[in-house]
N, C-alpha and C. Protein backbone atom coordinates (compact mmCIF):
# COMPACT_ATOMS: atom_id res chain seq x y z
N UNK A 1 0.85 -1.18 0.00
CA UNK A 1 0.00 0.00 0.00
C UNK A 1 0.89 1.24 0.00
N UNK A 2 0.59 2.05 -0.57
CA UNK A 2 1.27 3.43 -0.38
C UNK A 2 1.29 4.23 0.81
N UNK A 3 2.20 4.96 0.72
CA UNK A 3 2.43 6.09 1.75
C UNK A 3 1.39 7.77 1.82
N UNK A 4 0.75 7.62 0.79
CA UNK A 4 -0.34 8.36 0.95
C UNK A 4 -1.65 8.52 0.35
N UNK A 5 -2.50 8.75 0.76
CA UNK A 5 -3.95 8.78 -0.19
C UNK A 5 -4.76 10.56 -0.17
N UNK A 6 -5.54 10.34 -1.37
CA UNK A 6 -5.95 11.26 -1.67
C UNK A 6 -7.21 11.51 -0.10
N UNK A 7 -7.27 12.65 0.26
CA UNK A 7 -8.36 13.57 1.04
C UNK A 7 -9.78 12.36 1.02
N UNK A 8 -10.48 12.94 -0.48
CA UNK A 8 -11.97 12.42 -0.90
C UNK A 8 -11.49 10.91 -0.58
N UNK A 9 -10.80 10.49 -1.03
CA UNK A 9 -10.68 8.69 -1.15
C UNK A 9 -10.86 8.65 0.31
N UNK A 10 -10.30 9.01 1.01
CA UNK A 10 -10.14 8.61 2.71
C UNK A 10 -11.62 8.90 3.54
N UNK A 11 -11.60 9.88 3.10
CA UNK A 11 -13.02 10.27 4.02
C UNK A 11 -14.30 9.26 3.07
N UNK A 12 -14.61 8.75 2.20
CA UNK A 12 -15.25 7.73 1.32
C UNK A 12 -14.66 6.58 2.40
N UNK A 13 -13.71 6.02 2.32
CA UNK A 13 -12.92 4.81 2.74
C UNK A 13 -13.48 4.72 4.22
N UNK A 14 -13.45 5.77 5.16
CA UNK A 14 -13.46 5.71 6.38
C UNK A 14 -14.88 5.84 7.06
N UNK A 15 -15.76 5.99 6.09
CA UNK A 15 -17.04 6.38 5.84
C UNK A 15 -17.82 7.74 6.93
N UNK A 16 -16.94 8.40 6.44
CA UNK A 16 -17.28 9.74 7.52
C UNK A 16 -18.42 10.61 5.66
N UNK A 17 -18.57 10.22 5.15
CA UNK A 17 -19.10 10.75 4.07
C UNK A 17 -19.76 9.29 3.23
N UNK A 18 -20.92 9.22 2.50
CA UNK A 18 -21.66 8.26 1.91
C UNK A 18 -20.87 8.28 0.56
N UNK A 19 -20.22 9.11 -0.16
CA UNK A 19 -19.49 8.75 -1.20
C UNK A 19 -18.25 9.88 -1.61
N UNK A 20 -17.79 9.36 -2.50
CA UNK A 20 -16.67 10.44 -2.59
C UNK A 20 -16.68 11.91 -3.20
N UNK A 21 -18.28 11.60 -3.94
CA UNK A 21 -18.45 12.91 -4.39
C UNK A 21 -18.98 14.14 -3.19
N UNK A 22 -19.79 13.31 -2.33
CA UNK A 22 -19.89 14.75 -0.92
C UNK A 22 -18.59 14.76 -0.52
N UNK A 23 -18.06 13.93 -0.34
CA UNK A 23 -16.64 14.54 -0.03
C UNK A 23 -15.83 15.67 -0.39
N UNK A 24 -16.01 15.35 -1.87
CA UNK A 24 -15.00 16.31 -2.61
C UNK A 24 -15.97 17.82 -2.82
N UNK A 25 -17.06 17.22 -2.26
CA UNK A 25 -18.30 19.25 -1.77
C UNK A 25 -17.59 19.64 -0.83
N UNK A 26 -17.71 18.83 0.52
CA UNK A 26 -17.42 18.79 1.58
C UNK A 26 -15.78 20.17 1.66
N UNK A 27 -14.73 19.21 1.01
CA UNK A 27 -13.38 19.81 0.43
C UNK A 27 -13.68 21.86 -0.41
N UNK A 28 -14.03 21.21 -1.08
CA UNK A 28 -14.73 22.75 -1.98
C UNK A 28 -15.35 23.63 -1.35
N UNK A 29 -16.00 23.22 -0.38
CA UNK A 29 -16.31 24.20 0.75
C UNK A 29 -15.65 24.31 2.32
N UNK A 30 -14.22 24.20 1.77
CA UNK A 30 -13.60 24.17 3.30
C UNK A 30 -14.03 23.78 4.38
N UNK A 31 -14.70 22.58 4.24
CA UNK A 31 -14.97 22.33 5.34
C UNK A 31 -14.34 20.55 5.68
N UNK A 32 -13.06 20.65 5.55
CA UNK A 32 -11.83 19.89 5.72
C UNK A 32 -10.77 19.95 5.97
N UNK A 33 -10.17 20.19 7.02
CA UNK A 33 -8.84 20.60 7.09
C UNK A 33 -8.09 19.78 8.17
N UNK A 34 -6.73 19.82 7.26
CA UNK A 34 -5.50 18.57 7.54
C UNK A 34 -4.62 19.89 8.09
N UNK A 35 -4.14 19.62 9.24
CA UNK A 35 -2.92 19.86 10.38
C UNK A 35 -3.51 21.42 10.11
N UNK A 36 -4.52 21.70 10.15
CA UNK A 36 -5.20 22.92 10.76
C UNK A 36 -5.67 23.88 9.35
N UNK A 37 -5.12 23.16 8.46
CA UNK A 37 -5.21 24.00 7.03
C UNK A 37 -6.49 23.36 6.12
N UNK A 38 -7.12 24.52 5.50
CA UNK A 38 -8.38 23.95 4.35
C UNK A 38 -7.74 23.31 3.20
N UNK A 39 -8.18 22.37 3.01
CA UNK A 39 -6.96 21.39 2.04
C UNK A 39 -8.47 21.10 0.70
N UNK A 40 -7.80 20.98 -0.56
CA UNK A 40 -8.50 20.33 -1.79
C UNK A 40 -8.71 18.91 -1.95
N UNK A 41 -9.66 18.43 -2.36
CA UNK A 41 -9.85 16.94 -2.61
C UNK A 41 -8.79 16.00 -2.49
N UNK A 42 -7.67 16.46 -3.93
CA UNK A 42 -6.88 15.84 -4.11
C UNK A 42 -5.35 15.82 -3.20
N UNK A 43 -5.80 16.94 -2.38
CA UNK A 43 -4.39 16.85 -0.96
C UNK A 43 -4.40 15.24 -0.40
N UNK A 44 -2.75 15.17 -0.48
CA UNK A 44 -2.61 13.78 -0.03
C UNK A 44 -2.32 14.16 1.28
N UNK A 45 -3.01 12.75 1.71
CA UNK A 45 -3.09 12.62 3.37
C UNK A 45 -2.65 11.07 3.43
N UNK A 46 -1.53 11.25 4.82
CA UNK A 46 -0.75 10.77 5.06
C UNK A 46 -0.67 10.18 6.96
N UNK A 47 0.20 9.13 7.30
CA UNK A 47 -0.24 8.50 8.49
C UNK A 47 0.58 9.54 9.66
N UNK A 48 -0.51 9.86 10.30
CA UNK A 48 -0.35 10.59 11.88
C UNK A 48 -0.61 11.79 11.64
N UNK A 49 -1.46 12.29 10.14
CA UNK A 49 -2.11 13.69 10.11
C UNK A 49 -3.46 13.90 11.25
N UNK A 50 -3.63 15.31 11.25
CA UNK A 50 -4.80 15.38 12.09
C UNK A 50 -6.05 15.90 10.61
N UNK A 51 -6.88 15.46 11.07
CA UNK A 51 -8.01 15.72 9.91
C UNK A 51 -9.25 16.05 10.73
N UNK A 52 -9.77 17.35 10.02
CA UNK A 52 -10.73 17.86 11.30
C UNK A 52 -12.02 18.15 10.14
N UNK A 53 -13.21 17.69 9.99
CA UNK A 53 -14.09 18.08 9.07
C UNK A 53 -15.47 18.39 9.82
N UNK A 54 -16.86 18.71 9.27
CA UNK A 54 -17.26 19.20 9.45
C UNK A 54 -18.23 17.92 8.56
N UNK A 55 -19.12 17.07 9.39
CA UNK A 55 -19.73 16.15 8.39
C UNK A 55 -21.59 16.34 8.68
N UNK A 56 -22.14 15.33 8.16
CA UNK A 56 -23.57 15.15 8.51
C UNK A 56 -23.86 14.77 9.88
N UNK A 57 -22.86 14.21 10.78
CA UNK A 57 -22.93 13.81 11.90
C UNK A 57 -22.15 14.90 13.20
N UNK A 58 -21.54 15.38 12.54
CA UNK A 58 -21.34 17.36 13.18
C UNK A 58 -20.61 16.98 13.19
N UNK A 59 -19.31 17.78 13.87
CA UNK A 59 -17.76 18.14 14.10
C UNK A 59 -16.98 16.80 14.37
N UNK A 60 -15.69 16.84 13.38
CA UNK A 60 -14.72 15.18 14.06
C UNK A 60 -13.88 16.13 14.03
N UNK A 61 -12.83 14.78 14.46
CA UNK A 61 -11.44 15.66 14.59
C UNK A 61 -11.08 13.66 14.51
N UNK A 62 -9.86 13.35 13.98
CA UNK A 62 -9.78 11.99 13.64
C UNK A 62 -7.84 12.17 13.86
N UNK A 63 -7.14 11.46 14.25
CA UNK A 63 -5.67 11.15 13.72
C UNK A 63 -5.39 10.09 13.30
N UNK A 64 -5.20 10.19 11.37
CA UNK A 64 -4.66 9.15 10.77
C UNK A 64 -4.08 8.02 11.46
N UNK A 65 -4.22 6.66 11.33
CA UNK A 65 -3.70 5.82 11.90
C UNK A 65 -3.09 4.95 10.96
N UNK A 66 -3.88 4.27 9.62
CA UNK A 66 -4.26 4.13 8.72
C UNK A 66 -4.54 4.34 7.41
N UNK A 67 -3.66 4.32 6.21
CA UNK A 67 -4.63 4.75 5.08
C UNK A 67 -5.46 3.38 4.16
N UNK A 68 -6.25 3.85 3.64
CA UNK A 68 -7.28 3.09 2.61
C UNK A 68 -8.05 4.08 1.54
N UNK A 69 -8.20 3.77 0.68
CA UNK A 69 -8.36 4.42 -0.55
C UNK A 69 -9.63 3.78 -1.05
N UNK A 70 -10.04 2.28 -0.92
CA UNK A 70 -11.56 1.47 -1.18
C UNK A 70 -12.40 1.95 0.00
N UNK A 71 -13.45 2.18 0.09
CA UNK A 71 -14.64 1.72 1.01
C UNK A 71 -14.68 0.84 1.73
N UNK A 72 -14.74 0.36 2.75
CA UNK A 72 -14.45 -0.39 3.89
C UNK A 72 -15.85 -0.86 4.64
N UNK A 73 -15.71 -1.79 4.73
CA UNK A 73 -16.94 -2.22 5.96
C UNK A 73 -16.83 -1.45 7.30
N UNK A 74 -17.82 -1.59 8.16
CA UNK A 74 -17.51 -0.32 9.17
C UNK A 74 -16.51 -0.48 10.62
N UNK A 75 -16.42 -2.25 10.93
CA UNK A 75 -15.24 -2.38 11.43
C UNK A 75 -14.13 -2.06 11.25
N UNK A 76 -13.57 -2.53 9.92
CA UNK A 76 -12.35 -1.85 9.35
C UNK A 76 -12.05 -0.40 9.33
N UNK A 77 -13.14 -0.21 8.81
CA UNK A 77 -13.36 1.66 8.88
C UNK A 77 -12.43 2.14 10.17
N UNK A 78 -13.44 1.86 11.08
CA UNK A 78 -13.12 2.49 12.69
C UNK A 78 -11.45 2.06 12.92
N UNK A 79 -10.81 1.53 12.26
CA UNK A 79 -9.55 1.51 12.66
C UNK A 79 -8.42 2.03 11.95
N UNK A 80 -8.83 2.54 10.90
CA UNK A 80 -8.46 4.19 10.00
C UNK A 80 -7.75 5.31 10.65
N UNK A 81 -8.71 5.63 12.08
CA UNK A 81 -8.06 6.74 12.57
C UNK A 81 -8.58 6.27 14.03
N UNK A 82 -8.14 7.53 15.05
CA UNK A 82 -8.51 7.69 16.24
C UNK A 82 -9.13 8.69 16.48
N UNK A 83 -10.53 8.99 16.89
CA UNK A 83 -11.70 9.27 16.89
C UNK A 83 -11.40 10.16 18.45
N UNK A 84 -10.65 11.70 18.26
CA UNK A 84 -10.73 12.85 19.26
C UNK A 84 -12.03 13.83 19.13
N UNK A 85 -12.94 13.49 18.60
CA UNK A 85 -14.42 14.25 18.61
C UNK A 85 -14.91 14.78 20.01
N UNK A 86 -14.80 16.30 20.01
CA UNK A 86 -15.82 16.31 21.55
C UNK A 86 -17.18 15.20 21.05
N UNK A 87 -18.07 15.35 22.16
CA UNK A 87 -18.91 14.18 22.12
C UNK A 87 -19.95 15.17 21.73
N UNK A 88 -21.04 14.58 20.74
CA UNK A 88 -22.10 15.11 20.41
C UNK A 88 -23.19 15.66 21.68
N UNK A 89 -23.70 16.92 21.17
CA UNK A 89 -24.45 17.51 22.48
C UNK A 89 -26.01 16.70 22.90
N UNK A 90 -25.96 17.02 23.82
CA UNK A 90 -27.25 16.06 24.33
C UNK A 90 -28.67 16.44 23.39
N UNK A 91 -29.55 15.14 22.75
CA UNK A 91 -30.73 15.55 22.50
C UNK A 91 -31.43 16.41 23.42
N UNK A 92 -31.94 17.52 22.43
CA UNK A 92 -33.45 18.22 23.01
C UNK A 92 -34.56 16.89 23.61
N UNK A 93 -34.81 17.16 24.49
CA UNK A 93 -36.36 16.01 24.96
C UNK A 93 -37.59 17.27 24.56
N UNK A 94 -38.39 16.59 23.62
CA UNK A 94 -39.36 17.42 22.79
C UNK A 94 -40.82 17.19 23.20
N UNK A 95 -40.94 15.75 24.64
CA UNK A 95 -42.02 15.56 24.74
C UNK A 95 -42.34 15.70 26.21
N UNK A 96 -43.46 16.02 26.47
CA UNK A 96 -44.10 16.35 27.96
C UNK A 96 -44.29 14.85 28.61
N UNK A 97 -43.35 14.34 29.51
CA UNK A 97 -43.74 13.29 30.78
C UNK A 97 -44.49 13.54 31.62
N UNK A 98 -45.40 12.68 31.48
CA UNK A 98 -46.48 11.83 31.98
C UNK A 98 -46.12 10.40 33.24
N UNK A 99 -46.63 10.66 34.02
CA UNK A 99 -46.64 9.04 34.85
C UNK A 99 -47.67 8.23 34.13
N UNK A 100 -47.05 6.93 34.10
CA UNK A 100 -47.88 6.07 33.70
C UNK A 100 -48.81 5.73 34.29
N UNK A 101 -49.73 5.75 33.83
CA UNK A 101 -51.45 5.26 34.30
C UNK A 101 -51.91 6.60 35.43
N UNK A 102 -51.63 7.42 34.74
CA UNK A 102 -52.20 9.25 35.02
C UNK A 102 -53.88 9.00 34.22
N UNK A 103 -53.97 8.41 33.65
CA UNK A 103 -55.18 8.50 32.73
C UNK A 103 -55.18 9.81 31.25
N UNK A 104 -56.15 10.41 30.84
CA UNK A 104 -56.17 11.30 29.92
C UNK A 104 -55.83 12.74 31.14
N UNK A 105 -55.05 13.69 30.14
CA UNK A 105 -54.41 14.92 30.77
C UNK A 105 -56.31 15.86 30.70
N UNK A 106 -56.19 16.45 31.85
CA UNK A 106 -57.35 17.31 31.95
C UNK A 106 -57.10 18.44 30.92
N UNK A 107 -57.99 19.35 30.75
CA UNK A 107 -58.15 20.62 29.73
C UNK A 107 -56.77 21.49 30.22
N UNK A 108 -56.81 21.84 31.70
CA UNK A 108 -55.16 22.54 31.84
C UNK A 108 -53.71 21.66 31.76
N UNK A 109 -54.07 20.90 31.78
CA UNK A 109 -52.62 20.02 31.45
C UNK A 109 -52.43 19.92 30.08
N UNK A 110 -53.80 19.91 29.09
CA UNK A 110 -52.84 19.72 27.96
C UNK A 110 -52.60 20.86 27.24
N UNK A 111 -53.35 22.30 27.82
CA UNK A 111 -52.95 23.75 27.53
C UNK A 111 -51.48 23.80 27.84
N UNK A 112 -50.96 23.36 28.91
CA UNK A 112 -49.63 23.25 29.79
C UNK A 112 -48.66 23.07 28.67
N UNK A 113 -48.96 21.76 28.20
CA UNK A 113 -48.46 20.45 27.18
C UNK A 113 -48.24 21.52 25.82
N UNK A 114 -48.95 22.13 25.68
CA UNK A 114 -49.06 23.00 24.34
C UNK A 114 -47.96 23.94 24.23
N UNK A 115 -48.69 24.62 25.67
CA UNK A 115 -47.20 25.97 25.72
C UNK A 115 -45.66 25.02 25.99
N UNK A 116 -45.58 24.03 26.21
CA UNK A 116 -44.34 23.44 26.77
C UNK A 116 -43.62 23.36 24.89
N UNK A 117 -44.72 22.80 24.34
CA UNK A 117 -44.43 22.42 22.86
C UNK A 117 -44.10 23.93 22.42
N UNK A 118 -44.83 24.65 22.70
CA UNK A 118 -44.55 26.31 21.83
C UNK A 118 -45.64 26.20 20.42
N UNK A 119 -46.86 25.74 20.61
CA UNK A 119 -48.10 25.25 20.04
C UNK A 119 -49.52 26.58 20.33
N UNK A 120 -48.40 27.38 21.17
CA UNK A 120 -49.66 28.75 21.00
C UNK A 120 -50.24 29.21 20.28
């Protein structure tokens, strides 16, 4: 295997992107950058870079461990790089709790329920 691979191939390979063409959007809109810099598709990336992008699954930050250039099953994947991501922020809870076996909410509880939703 070689000593380096292209940007798009890796992020495809490592499956931080569904194919190589969002990738190479992804790239075109700076929103990829190797050892702190906005890098082009075709920037080769190389083992013990830091790669910090900006994906569908929000902010990574990854250090090369690994290169691969094919698509990978997702075991293999995960051993590509090392995964320094702060941790994704906690879901919003969007629904009003209830105790179980409360029965039906009276007329002010589900006015309550409404404004809680922002349903004014």
């Amino acid at each position: 295997m070689s000593d380096s691979v292209r940007v798009d191939r890796f992020l495809c390979a490592s499956r931080l992107f569904k194919s190589r063409t969002l990738a190479q959007a992804a790239c075109e809109a700076n929103h990829v950058r190797v050892n702190g810099e906005p890098v082009r598709s075709s920037h080769l990336l190389r083992v013990g870079d830091e790669l910090r992008a900006f994906s569908p699954r929000g902010p990574i930050i990854w250090e090369v461990l690994k290169l691969a250039d094919k698509r990978l099953g997702p075991p293999q994947a995960r051993e590509l790089y090392a995964d320094h991501s702060p941790p994704p922020p906690p879901k919003e809870e969007r629904v009003a709790v209830r105790a179980r076996g409360a029965g039906r909410p009276t007329k002010a509880e589900r006015r309550a329920t409404e404004r809680f939703r922002g349903e004014d």
